[in-house]
Protein backbone atom coordinates (compact mmCIF):
# COMPACT_ATOMS: atom_id res chain seq x y z
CA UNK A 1 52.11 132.40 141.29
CA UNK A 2 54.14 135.07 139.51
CA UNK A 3 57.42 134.27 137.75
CA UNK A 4 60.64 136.53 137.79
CA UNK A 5 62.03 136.25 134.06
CA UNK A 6 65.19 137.91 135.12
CA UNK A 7 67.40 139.70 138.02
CA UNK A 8 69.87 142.16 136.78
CA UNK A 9 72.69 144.07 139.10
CA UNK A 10 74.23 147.31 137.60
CA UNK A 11 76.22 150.73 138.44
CA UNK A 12 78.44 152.71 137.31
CA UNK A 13 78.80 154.06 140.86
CA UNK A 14 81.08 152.58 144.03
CA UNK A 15 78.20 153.96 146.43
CA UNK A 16 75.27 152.47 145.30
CA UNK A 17 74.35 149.16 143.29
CA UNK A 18 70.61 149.20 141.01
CA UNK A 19 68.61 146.10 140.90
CA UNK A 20 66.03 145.70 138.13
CA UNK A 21 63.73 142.58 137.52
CA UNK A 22 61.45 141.70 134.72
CA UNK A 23 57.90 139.83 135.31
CA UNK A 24 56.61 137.29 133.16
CA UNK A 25 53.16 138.31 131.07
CA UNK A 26 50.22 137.21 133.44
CA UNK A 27 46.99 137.19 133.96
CA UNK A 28 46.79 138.00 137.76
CA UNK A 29 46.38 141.26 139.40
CA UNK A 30 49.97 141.86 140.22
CA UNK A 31 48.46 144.07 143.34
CA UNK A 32 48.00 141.18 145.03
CA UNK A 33 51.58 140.66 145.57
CA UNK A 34 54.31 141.95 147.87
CA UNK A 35 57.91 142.08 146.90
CA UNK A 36 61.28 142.09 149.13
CA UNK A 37 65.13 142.47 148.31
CA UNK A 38 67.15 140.21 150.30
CA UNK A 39 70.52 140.84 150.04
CA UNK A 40 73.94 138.64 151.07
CA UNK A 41 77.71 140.05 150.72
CA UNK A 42 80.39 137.61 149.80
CA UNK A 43 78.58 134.30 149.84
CA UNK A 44 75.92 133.15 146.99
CA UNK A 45 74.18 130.95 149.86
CA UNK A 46 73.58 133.77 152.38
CA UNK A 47 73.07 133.90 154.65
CA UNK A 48 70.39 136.87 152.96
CA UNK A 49 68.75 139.65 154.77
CA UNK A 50 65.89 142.21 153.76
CA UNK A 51 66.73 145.03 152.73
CA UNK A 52 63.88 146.35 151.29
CA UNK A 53 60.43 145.78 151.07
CA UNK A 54 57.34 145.50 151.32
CA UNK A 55 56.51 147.42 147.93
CA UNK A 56 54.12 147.08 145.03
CA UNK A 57 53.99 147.03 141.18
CA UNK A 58 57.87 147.70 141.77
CA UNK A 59 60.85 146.86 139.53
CA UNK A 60 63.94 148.74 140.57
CA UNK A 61 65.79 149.50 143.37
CA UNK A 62 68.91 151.20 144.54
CA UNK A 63 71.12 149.87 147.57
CA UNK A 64 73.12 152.60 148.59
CA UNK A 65 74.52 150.77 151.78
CA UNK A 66 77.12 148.93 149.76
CA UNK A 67 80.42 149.77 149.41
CA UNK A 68 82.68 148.76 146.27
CA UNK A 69 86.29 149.43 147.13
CA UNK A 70 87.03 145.92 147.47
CA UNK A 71 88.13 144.83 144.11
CA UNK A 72 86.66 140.87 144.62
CA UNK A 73 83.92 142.12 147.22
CA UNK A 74 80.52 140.65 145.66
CA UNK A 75 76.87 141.66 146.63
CA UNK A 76 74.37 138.88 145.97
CA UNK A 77 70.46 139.91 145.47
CA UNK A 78 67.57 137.73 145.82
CA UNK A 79 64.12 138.56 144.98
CA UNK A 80 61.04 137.77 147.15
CA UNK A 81 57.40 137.55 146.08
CA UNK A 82 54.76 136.77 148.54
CA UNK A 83 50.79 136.63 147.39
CA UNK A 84 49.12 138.73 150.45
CA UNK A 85 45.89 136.57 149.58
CA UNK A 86 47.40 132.68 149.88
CA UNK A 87 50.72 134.09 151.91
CA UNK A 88 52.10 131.75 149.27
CA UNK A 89 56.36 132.60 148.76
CA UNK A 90 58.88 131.83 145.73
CA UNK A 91 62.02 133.73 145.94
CA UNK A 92 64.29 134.12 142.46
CA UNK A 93 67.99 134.72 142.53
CA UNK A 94 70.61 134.98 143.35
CA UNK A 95 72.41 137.37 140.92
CA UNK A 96 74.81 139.76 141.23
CA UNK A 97 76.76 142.63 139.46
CA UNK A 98 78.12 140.80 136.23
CA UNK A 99 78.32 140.71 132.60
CA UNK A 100 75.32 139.56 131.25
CA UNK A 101 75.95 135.86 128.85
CA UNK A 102 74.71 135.80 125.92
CA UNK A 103 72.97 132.60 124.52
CA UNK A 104 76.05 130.58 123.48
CA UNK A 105 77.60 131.60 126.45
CA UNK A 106 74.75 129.80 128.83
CA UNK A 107 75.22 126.66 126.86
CA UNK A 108 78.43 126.73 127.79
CA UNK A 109 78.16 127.44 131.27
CA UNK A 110 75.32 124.40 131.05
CA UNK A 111 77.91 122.22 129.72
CA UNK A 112 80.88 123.03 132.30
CA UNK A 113 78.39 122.33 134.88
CA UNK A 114 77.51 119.44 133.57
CA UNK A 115 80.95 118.26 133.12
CA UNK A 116 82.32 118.85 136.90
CA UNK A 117 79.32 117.67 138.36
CA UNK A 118 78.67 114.23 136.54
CA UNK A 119 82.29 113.74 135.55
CA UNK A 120 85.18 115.43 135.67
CA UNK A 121 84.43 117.42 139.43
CA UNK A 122 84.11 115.66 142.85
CA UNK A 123 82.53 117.42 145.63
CA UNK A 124 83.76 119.53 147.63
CA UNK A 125 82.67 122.57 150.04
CA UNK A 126 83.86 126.65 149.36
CA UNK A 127 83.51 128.74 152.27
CA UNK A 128 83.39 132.69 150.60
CA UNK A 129 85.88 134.57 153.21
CA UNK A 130 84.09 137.66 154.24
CA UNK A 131 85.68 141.06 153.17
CA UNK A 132 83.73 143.25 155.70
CA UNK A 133 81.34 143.15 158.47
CA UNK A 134 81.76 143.41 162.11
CA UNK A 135 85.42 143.31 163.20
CA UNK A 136 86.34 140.43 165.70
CA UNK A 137 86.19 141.05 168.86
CA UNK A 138 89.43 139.52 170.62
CA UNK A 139 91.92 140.15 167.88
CA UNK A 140 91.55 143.44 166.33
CA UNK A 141 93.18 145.89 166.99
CA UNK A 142 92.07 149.53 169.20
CA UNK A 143 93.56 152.47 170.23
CA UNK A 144 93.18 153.76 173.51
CA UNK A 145 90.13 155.82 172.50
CA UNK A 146 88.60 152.85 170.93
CA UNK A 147 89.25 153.94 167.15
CA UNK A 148 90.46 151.48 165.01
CA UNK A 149 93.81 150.98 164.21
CA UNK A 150 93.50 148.25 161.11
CA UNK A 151 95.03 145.34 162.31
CA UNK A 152 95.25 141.69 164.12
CA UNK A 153 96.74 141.48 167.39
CA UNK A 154 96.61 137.93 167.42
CA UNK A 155 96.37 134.83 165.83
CA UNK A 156 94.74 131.31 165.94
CA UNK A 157 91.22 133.16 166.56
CA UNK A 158 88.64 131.23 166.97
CA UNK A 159 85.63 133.85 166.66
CA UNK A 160 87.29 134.99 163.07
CA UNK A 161 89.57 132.31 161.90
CA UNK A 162 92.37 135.40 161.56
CA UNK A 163 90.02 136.85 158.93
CA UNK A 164 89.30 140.01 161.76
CA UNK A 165 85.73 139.31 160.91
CA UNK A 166 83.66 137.80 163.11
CA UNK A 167 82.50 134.19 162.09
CA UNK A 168 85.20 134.71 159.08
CA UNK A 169 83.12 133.38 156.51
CA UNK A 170 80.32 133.03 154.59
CA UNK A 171 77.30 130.16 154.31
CA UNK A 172 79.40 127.73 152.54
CA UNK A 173 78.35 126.46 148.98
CA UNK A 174 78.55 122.92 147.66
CA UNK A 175 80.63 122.56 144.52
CA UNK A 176 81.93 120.10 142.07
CA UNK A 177 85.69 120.61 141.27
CA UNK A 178 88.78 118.94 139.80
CA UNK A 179 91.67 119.24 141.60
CA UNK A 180 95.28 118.30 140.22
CA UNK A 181 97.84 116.26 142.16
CA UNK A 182 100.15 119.08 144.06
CA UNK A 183 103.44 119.62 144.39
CA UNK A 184 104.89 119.14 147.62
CA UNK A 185 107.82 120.91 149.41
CA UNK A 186 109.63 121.02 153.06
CA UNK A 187 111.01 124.31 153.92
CA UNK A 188 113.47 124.45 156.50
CA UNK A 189 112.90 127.03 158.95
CA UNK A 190 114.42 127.74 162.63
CA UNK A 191 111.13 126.00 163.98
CA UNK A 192 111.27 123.13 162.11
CA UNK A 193 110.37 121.36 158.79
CA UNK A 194 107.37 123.18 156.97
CA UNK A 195 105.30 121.40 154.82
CA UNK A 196 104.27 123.12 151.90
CA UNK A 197 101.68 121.68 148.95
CA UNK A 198 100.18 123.48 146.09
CA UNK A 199 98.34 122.52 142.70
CA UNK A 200 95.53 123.80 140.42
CA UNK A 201 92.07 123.52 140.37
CA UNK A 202 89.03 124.21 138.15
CA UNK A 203 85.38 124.37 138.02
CA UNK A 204 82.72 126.02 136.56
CA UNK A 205 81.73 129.75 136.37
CA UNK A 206 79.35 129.38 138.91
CA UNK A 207 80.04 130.30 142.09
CA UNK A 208 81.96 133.04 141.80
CA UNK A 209 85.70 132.31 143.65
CA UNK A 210 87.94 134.93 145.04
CA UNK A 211 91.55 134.80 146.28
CA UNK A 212 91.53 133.64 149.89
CA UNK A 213 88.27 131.79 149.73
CA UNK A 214 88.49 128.38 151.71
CA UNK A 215 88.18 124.68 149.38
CA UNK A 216 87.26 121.72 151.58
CA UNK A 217 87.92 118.33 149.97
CA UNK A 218 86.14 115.30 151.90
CA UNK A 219 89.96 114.36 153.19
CA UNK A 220 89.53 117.10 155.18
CA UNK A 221 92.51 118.47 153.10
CA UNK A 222 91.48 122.81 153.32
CA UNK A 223 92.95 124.49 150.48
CA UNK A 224 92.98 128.89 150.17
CA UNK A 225 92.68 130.13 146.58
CA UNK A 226 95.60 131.93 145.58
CA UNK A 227 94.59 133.06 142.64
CA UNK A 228 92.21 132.42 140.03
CA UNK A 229 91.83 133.16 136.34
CA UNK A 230 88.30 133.23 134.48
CA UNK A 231 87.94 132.02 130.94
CA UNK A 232 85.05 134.63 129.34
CA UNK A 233 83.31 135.41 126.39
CA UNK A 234 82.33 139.14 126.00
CA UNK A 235 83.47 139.40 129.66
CA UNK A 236 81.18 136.26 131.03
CA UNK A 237 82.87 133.85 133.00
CA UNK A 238 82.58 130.25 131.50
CA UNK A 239 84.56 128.83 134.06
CA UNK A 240 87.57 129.56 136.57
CA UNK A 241 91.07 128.40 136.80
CA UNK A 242 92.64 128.15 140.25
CA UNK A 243 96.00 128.14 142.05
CA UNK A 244 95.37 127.29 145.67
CA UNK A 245 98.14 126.32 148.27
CA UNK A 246 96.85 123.72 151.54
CA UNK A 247 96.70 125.39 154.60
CA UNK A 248 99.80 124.13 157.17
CA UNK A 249 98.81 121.04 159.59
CA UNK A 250 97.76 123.43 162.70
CA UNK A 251 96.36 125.89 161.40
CA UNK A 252 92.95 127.84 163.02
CA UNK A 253 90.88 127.20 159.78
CA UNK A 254 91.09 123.46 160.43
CA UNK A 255 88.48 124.40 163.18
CA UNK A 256 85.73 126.06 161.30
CA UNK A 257 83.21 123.30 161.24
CA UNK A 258 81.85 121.48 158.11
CA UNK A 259 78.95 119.68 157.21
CA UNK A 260 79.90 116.54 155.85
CA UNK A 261 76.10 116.04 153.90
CA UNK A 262 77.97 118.48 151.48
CA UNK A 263 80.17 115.91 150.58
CA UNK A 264 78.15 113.64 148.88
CA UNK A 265 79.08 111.99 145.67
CA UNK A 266 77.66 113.00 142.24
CA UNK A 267 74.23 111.75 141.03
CA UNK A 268 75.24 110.54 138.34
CA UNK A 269 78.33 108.89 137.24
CA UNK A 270 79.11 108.38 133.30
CA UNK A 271 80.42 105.05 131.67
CA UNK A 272 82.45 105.19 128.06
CA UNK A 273 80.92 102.54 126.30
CA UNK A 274 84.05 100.87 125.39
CA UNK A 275 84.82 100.20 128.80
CA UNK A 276 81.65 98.10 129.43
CA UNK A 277 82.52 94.16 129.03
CA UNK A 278 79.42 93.11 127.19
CA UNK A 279 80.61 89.59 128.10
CA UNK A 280 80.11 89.64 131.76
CA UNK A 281 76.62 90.64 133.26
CA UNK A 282 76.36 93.85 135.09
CA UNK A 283 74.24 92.64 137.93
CA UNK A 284 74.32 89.69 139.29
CA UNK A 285 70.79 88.53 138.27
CA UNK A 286 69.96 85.54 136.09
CA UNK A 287 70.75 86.40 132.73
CA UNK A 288 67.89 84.76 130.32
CA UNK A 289 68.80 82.54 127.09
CA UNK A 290 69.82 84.39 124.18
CA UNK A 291 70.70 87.50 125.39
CA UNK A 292 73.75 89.48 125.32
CA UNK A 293 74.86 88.47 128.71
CA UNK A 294 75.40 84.64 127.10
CA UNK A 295 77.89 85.82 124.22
């Protein structure tokens, strides 16, 4: 089977994004294999669809059915290869448009990783709001002639959890984050008491957060991202800094359904050494004479 050494996204365009990929030196007849562009908007874990293909001996393509006046709007590509002899598959991705890191750069992001998911991080699930697609339904807005006139009618919707896009957000993505303790406030209001809680957050550069995108903790505490702030080097992100608020007790986003397998706990947990007691055995197996477990 072929190997894809490397997906790049670039444009210096709003109307149209170019994806390139590189093949690695083979031996095979690379006639004997298909290619596809799957594309997903907003969410690194889809869900994808084809948008291209099937071609041969190909490594470029322009999407022209994207549009880029979304500031934090991201369009992720993944690359299908299919042998038309075997029918055997391997798709590469995703990637999307992004400065490229350079070698010290990927040990870093390595290392973040590394550090949120085996010590620092705990799980937890981010749902990618959607920033376009096809409008809900039941709460936006129309005119009498049916054009639209760009706004929600309604809240507490339960076919676009008030995003006015229907299904409101993307595939969600495990991730491994810290989370501080949050400040927490009552605001007086003519209703009631509202509860208010906010803190910071961080994890590593990968995936790709953007204000308003949804942080599930396994207390089913749901956090929005208020802002975030990306430490870089030559413009790659190493990892990202959050400030997300909780949503209020009530609110329509405590409805959109989670999969609690995403919630698992790390593989691996690390141990300082100094907090091991050497004197007491770690199991609670018979410890034979002379060994450390007898000191």
């Amino acid at each position: 089977m072929i190997e894809v050494t490397s997906i790049s996204v670039r444009s210096f365009d709003l109307d149209h994004l170019d994806v390139f990929w590189d093949i690695l030196a083979t031996e095979e007849d690379i006639s004997h294999y298909q290619f596809y562009v799957l594309r997903s908007q907003d969410g690194p874990a889809g869900p994808f669809n084809v948008i291209a293909g099937p071609f041969f001996n190909t490594y470029m393509l322009r999407d022209p059915n994207v549009h880029m006046i979304h500031n934090w709007r991201t369009y992720y590509y993944m690359l299908r290869a299919v042998n038309i002899k075997t029918q055997e598959t391997k798709e590469f991705g995703p990637q999307y448009h992004a400065a490229p890191p350079d070698l010290v750069a990927l040990e870093i992001q390595r290392r973040q990783q590394l550090l949120y998911k085996e010590k620092a991080g705990r799980p937890a699930i981010l749902f990618p709001r959607l920033t376009a697609g096809q409008h809900c339904v039941h709460c936006w807005d129309r005119g009498t002639k049916g054009n639209s006139i760009g706004r929600a009618k309604q809240q507490n919707c339960e076919t676009c959890y008030d995003t006015t896009y229907v299904g409101g957000y993307a595939s969600p993505i495990q991730i491994y984050i810290q989370i501080d303790p949050s400040t927490t406030t009552v605001q007086k209001t003519d209703e009631g008491d509202r509860q208010f809680e906010e803190t910071s957050a961080r994890l590593s550069a990968f995936p790709p957060v953007k204000p308003l995108d949804m942080i599930v903790e396994a207390e089913n505490k749901r956090w929005y991202v208020n802002s975030r702030t990306p430490t870089e080097k030559l413009r790659a992100t190493l990892r990202q800094e959050l400030k997300v608020r909780r949503y209020l007790a009530g609110d329509i986003r405590y409805k959109v359904p989670i999969n609690v397998d995403m919630l698992s706990s790390p593989e691996r947990e690390f141990i300082n050494a100094h907090d091991v007691d050497v004197r007491k055995p770690i199991s609670s197996a018979p410890i034979p004479d002379g060994s450390i477990g007898n000191l």
